[in-house]
N, C-alpha and C. Protein backbone atom coordinates (compact mmCIF):
# COMPACT_ATOMS: atom_id res chain seq x y z
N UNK A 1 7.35 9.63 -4.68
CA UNK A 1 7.52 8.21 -4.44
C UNK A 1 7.09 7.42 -5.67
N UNK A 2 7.90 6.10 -5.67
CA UNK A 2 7.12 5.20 -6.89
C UNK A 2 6.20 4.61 -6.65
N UNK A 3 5.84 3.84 -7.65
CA UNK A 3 4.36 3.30 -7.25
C UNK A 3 5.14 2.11 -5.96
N UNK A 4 5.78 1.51 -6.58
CA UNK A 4 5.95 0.25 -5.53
C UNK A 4 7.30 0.64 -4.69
N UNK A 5 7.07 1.94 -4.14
CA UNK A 5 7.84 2.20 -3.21
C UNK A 5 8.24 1.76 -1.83
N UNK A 6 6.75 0.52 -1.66
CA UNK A 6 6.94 0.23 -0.49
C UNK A 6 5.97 0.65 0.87
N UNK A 7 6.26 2.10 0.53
CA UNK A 7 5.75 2.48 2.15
C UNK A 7 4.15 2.72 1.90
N UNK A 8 3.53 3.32 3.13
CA UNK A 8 2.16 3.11 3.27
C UNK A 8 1.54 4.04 2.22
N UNK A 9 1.98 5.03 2.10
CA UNK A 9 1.24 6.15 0.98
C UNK A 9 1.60 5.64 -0.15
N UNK A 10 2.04 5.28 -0.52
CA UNK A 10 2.63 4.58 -2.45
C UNK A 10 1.90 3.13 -2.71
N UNK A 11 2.10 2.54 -1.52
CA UNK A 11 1.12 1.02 -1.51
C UNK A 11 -0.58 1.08 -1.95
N UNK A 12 -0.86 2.28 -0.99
CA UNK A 12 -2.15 2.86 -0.91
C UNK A 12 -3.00 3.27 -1.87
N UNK A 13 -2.03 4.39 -2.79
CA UNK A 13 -2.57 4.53 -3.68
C UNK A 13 -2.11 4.32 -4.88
N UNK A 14 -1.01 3.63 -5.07
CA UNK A 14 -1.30 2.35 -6.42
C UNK A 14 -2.23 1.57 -6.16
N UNK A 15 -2.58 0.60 -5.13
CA UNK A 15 -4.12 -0.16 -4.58
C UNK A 15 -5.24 0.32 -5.37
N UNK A 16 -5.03 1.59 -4.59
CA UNK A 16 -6.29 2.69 -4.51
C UNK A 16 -7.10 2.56 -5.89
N UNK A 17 -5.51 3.55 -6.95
CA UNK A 17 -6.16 3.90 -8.29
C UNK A 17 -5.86 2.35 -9.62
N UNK A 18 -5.93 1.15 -8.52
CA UNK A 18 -5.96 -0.36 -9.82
C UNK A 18 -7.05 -0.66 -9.19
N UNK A 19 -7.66 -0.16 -8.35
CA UNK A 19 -9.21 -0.72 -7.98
C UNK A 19 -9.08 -2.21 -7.30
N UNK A 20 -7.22 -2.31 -6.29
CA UNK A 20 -7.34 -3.43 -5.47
C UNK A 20 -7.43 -3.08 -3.95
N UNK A 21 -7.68 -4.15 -3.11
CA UNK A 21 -8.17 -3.42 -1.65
C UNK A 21 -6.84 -3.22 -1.05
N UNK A 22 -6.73 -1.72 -0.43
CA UNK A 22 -6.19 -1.30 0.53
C UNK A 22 -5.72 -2.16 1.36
N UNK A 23 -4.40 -2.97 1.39
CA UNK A 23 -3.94 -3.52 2.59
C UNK A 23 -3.54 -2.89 3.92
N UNK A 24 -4.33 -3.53 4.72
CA UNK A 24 -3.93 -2.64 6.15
C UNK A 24 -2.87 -3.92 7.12
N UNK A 25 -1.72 -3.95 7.82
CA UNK A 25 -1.23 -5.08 8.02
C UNK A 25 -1.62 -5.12 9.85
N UNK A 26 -2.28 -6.72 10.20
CA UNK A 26 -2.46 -6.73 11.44
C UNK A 26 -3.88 -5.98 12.00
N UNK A 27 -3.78 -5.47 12.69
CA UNK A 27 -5.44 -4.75 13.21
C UNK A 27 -5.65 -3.83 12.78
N UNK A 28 -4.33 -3.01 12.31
CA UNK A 28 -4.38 -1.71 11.63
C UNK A 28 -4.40 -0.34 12.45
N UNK A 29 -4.25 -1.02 14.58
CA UNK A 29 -3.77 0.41 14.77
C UNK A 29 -2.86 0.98 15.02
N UNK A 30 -2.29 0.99 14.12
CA UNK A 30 -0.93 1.15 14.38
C UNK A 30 -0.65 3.15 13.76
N UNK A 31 0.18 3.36 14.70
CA UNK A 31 -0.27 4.85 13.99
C UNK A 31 0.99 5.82 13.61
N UNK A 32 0.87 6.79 12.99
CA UNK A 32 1.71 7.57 12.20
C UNK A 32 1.06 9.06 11.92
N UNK A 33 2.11 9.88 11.69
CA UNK A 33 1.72 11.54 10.95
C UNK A 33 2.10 11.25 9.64
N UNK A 34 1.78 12.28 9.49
CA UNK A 34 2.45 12.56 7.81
C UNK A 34 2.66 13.90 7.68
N UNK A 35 3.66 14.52 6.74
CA UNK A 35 3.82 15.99 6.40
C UNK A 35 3.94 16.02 5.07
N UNK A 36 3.13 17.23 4.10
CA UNK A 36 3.08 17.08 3.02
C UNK A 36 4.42 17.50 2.75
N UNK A 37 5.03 16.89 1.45
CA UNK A 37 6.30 17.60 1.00
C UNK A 37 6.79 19.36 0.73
N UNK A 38 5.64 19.59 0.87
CA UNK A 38 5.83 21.73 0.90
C UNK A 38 5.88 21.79 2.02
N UNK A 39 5.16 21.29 3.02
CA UNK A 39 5.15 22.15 4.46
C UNK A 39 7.00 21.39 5.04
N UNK A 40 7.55 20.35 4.69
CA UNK A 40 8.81 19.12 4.84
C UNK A 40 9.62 20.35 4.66
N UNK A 41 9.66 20.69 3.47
CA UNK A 41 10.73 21.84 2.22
C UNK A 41 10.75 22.77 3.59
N UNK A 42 9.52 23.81 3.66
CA UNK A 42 9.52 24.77 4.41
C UNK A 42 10.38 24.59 5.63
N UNK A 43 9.95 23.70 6.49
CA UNK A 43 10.64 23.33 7.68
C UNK A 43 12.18 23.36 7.55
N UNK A 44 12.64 22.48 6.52
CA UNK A 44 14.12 22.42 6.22
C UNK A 44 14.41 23.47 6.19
N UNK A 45 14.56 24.55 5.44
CA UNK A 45 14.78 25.84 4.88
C UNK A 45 14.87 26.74 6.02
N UNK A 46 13.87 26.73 6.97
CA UNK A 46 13.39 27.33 8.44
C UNK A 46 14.68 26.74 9.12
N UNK A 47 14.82 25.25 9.11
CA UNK A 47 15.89 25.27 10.11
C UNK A 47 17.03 25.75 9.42
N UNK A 48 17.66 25.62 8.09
CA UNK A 48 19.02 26.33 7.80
C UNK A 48 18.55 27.55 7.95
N UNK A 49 18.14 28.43 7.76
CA UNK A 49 18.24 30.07 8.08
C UNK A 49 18.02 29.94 9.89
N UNK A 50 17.20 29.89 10.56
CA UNK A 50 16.65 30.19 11.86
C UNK A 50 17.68 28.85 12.91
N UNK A 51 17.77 28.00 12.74
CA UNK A 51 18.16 26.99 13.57
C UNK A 51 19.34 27.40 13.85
N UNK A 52 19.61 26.71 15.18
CA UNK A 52 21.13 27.24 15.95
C UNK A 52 21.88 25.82 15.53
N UNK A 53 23.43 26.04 15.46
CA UNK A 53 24.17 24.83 14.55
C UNK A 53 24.32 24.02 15.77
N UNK A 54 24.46 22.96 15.74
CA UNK A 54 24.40 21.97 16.26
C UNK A 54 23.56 21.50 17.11
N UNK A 55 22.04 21.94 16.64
CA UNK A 55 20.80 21.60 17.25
C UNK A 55 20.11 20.70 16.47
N UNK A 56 19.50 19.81 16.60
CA UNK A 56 18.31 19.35 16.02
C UNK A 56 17.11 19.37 16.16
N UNK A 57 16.08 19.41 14.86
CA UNK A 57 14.82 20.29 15.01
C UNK A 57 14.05 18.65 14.30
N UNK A 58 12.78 18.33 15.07
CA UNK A 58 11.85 17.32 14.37
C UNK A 58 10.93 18.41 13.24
N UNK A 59 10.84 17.91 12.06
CA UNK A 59 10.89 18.38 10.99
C UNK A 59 9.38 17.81 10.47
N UNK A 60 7.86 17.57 10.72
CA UNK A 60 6.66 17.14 10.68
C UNK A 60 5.77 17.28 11.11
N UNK A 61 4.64 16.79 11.21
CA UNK A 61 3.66 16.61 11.65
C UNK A 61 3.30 16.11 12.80
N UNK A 62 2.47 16.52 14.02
CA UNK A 62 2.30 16.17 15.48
C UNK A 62 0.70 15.66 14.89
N UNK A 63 -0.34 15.81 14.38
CA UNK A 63 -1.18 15.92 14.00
C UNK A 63 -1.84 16.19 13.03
N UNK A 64 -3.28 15.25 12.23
CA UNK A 64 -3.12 13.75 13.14
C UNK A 64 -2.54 12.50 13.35
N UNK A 65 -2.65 12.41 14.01
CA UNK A 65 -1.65 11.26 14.89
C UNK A 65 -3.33 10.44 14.31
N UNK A 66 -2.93 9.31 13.41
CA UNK A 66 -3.62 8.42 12.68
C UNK A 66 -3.22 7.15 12.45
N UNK A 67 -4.40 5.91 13.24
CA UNK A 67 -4.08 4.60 12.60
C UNK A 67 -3.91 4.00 11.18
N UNK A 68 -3.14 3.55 10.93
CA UNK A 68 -3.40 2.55 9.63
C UNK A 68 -4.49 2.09 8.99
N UNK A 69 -5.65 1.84 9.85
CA UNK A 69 -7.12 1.65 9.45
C UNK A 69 -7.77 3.02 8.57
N UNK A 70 -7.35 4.06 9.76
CA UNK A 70 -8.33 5.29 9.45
C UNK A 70 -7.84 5.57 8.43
N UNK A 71 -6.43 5.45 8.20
CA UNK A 71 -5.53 6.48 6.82
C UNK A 71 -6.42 5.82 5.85
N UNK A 72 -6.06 4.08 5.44
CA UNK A 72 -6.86 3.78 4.29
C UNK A 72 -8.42 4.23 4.31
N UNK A 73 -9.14 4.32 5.17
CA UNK A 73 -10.80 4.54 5.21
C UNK A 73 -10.91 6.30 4.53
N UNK A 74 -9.72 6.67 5.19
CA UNK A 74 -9.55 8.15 4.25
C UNK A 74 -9.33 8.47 2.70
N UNK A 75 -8.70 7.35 2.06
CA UNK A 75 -8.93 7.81 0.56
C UNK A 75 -9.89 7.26 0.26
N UNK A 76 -10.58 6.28 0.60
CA UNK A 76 -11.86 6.47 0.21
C UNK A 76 -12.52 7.32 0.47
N UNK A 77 -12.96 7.89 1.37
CA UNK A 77 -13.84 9.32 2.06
C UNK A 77 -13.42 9.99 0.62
N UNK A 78 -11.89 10.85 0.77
CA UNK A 78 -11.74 11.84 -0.33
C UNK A 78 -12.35 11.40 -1.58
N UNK A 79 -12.02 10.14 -1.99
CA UNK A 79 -12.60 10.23 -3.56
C UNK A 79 -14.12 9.82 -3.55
N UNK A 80 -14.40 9.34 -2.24
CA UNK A 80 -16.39 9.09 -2.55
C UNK A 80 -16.27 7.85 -3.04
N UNK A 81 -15.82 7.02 -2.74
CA UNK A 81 -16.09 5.50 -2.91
C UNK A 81 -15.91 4.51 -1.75
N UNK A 82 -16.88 3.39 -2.37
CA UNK A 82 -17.04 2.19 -1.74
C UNK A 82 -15.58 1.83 -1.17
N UNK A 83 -15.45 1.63 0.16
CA UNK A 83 -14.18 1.25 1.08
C UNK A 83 -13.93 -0.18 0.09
N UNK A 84 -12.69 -0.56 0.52
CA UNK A 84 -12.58 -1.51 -0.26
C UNK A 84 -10.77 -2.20 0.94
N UNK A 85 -10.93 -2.52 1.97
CA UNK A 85 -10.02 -2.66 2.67
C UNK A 85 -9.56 -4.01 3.37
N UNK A 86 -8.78 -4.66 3.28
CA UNK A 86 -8.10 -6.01 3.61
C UNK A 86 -7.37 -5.66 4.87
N UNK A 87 -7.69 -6.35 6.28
CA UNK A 87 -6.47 -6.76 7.13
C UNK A 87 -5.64 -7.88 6.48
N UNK A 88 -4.01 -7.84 6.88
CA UNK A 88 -3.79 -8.59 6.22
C UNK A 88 -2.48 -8.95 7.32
N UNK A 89 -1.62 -10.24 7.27
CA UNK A 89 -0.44 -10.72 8.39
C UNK A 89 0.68 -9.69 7.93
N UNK A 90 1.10 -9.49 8.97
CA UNK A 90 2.30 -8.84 8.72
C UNK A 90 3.05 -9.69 7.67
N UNK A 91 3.99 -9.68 6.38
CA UNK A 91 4.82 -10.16 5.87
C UNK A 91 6.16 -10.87 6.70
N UNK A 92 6.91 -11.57 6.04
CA UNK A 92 7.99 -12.24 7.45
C UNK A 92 8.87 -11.14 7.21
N UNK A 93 9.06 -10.47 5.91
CA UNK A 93 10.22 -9.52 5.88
C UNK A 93 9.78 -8.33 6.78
N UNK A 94 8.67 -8.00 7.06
CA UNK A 94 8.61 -7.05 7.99
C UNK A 94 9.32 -6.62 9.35
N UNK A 95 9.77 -5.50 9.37
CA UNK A 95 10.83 -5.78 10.61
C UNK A 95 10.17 -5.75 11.96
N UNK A 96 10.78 -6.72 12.50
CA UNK A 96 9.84 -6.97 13.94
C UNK A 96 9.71 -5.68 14.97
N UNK A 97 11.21 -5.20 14.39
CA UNK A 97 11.04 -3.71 15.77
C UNK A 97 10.56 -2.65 15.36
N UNK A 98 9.34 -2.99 14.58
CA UNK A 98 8.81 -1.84 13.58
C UNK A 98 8.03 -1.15 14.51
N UNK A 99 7.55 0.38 15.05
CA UNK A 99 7.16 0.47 16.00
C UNK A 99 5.66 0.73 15.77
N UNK A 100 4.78 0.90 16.67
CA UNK A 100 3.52 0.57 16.20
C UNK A 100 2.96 2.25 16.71
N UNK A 101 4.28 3.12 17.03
CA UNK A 101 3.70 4.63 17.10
C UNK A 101 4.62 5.50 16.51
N UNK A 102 3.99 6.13 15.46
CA UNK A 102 5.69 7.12 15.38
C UNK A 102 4.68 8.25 14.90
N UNK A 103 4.93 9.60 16.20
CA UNK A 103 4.81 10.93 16.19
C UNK A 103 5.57 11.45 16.21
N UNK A 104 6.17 12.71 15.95
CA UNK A 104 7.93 13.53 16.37
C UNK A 104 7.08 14.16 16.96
N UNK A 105 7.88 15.13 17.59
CA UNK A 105 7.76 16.28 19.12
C UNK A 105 8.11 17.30 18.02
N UNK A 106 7.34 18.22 18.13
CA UNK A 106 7.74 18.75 16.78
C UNK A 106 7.76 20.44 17.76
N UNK A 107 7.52 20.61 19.06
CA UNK A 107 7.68 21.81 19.96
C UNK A 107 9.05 22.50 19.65
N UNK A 108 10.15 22.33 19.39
CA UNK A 108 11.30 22.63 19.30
C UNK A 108 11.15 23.51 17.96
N UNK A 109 10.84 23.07 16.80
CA UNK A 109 10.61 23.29 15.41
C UNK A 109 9.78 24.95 15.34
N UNK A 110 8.46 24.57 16.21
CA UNK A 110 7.55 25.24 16.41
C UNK A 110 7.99 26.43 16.93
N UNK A 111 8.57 26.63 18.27
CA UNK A 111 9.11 27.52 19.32
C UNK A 111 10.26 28.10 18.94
N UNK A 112 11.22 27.48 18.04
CA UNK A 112 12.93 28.02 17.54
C UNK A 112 12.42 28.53 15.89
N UNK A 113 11.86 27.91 15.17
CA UNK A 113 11.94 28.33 13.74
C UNK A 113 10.52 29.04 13.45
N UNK A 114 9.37 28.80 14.47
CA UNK A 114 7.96 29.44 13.81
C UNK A 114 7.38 28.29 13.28
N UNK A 115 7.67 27.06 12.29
CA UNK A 115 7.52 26.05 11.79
C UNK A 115 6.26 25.26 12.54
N UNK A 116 5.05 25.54 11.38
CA UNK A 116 3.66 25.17 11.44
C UNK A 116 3.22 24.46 10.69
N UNK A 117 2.88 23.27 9.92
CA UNK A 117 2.84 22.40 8.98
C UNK A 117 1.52 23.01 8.06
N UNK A 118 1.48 23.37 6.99
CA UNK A 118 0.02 23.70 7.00
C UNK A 118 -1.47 23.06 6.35
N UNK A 119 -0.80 22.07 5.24
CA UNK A 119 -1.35 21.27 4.56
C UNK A 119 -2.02 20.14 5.25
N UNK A 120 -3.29 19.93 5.68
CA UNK A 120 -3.97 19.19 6.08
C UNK A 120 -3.85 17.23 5.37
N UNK A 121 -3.75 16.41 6.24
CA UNK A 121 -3.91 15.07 5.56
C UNK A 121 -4.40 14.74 4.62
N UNK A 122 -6.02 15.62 4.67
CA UNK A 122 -6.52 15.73 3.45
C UNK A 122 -6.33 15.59 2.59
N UNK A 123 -5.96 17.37 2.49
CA UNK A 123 -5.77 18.26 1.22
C UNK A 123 -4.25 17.21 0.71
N UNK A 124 -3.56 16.87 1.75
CA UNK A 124 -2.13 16.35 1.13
C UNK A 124 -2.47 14.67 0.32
N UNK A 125 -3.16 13.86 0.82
CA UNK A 125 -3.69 12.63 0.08
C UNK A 125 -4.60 12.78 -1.10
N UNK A 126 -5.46 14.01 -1.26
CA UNK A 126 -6.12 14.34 -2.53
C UNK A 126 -4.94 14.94 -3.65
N UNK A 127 -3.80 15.59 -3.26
CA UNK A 127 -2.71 16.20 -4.24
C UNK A 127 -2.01 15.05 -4.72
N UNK A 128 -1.80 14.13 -3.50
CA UNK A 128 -0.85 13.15 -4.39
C UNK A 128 -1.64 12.03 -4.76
N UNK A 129 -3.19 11.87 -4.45
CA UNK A 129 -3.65 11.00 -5.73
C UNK A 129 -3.62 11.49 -6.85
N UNK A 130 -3.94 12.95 -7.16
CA UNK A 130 -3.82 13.55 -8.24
C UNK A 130 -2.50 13.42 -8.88
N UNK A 131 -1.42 13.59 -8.31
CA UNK A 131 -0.39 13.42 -8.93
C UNK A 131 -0.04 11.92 -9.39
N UNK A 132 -0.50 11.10 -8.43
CA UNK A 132 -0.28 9.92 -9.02
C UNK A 132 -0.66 9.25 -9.94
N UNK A 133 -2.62 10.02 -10.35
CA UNK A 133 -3.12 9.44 -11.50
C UNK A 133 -2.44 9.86 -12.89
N UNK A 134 -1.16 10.93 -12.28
CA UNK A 134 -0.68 11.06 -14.09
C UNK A 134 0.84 10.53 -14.56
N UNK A 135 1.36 9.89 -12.80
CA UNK A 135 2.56 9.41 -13.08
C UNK A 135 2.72 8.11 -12.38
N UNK A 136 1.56 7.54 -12.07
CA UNK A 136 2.13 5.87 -11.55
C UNK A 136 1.59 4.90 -13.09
């Protein structure tokens, strides 16, 4: 992703590594998974070899199932610094039917292809700050 890609992980940590506060929009619980891009790859790959054709397989993370608050309070944790976090209004361009839960069912994935995500939130937000401190 680019730095000003927009979405919550690219916002985050361009913020993060210019030393401005973490915008969280609204109360901040609003919640989401994430899947690191290796365990994403894997899954894909799992469903073209293993998947039956004209099925569809949710392709992510069930867990954790994480607010907007906690995600930002998490790169701070990883790097050991002072939180540094803003609620802030939703923008007007924000889309109103934005939903305030998005998990996939990821049982299908699991049960038809084997498909286990393995990279922890963690470990996946410490790789791509790293990556980002050498390309944003």
């Amino acid at each position: 992703m680019k730095k000003d890609d927009y979405r919550v992980m690219a916002n985050f940590a361009n913020n993060f590594l210019n030393d401005q506060p973490l915008n969280v929009y609204g109360d901040g619980n609003q919640t989401r998974t994430f899947c690191y891009i290796t365990d994403g790859i894997e899954g894909f790959l799992r469903t073209i070899i293993l998947g039956q054709p004209g099925e569809a397989y949710n392709i992510g993370n069930q867990e954790p199932e994480i607010t907007m608050l906690d995600l930002a309070k998490l790169f701070f944790k990883i790097e050991h610094k002072k939180e540094n976090i803003h609620k802030i209004e939703y923008p007007s361009s924000y889309p109103a039917d934005e939903p305030n839960r998005r998990c996939p069912n990821t049982i299908k994935a699991k049960d038809h292809l084997k498909f286990y995500a393995k990279i922890s939130l963690e470990e996946g937000i410490s790789n791509y700050l790293d990556w980002c401190k050498v390309n944003f």
